[in-house]
Protein backbone atom coordinates (compact mmCIF):
# COMPACT_ATOMS: atom_id res chain seq x y z
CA UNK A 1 127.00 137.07 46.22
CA UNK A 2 127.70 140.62 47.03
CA UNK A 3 131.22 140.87 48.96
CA UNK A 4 131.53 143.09 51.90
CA UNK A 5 133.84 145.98 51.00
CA UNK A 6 133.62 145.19 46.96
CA UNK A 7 131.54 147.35 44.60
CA UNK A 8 132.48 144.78 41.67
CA UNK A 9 131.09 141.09 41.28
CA UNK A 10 134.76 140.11 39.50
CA UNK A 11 136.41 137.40 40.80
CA UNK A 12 139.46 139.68 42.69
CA UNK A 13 141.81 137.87 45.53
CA UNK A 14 139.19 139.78 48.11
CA UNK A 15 135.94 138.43 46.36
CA UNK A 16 137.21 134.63 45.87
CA UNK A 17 138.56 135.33 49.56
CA UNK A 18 134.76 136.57 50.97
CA UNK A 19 133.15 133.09 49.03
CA UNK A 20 135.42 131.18 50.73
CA UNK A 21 135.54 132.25 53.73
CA UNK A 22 131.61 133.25 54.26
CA UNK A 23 129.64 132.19 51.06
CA UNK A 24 127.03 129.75 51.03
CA UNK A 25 126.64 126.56 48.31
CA UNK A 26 125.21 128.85 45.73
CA UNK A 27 128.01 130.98 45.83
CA UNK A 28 130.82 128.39 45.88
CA UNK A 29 128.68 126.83 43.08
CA UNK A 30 129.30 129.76 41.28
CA UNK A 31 133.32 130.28 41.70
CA UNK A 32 133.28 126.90 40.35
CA UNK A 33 132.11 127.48 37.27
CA UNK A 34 133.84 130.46 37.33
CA UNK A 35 137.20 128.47 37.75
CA UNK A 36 135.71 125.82 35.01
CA UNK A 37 135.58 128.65 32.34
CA UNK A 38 138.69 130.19 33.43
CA UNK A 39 141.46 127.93 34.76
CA UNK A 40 143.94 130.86 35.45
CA UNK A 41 141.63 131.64 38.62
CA UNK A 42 143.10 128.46 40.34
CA UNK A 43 146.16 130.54 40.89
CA UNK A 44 144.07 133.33 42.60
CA UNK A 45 141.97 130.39 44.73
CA UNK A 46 145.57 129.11 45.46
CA UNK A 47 146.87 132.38 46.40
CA UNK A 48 143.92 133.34 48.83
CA UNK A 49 143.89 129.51 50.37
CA UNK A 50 147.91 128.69 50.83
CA UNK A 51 147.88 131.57 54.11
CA UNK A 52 145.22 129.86 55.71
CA UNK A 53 146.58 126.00 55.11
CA UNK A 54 148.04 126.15 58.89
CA UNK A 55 145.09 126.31 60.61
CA UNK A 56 143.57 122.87 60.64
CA UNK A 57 139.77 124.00 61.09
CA UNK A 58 140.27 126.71 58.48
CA UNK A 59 138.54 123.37 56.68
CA UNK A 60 136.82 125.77 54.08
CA UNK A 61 140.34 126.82 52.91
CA UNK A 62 141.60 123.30 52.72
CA UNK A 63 138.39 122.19 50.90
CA UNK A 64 139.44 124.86 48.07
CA UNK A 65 143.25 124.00 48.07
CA UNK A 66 142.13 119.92 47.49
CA UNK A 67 139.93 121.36 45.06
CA UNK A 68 142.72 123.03 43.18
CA UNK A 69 145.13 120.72 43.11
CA UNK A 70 142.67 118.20 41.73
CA UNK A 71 142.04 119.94 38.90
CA UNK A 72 145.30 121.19 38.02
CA UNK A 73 146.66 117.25 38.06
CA UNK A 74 143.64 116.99 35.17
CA UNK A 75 144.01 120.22 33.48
């Protein structure tokens, strides 16, 4: 995915923020295995989703926090 305002394709707090927020499956496919290789990026994915855990249709955001916390309680 190319991120709006990024001329990079690392995984910054902006980037993981632009996949969550606006990426499609092939992109969230790919911050998965992203986060598979690298398990220090579930504190970034944590870090972009915690702001957003208010808002109770920001469902994208809660998908990703669920998603963290089930893998930390394996890793």
């Amino acid at each position: 995915m190319h991120h709006r305002h990024l001329n990079h394709q690392r995984f910054t707090l902006a980037a993981i923020d632009d996949v969550i927020s606006r990426g499609r499956w092939d992109d969230w496919a790919e911050l998965r295995r992203a986060v598979l290789s690298d398990p220090a990026l579930l504190d970034k994915v944590e870090r972009v989703c915690r702001p957003h855990l208010s808002d109770p249709y920001a469902q994208r955001y809660h998908f990703w926090m669920h998603y963290v916390e089930a893998h930390r309680a394996t890793a």
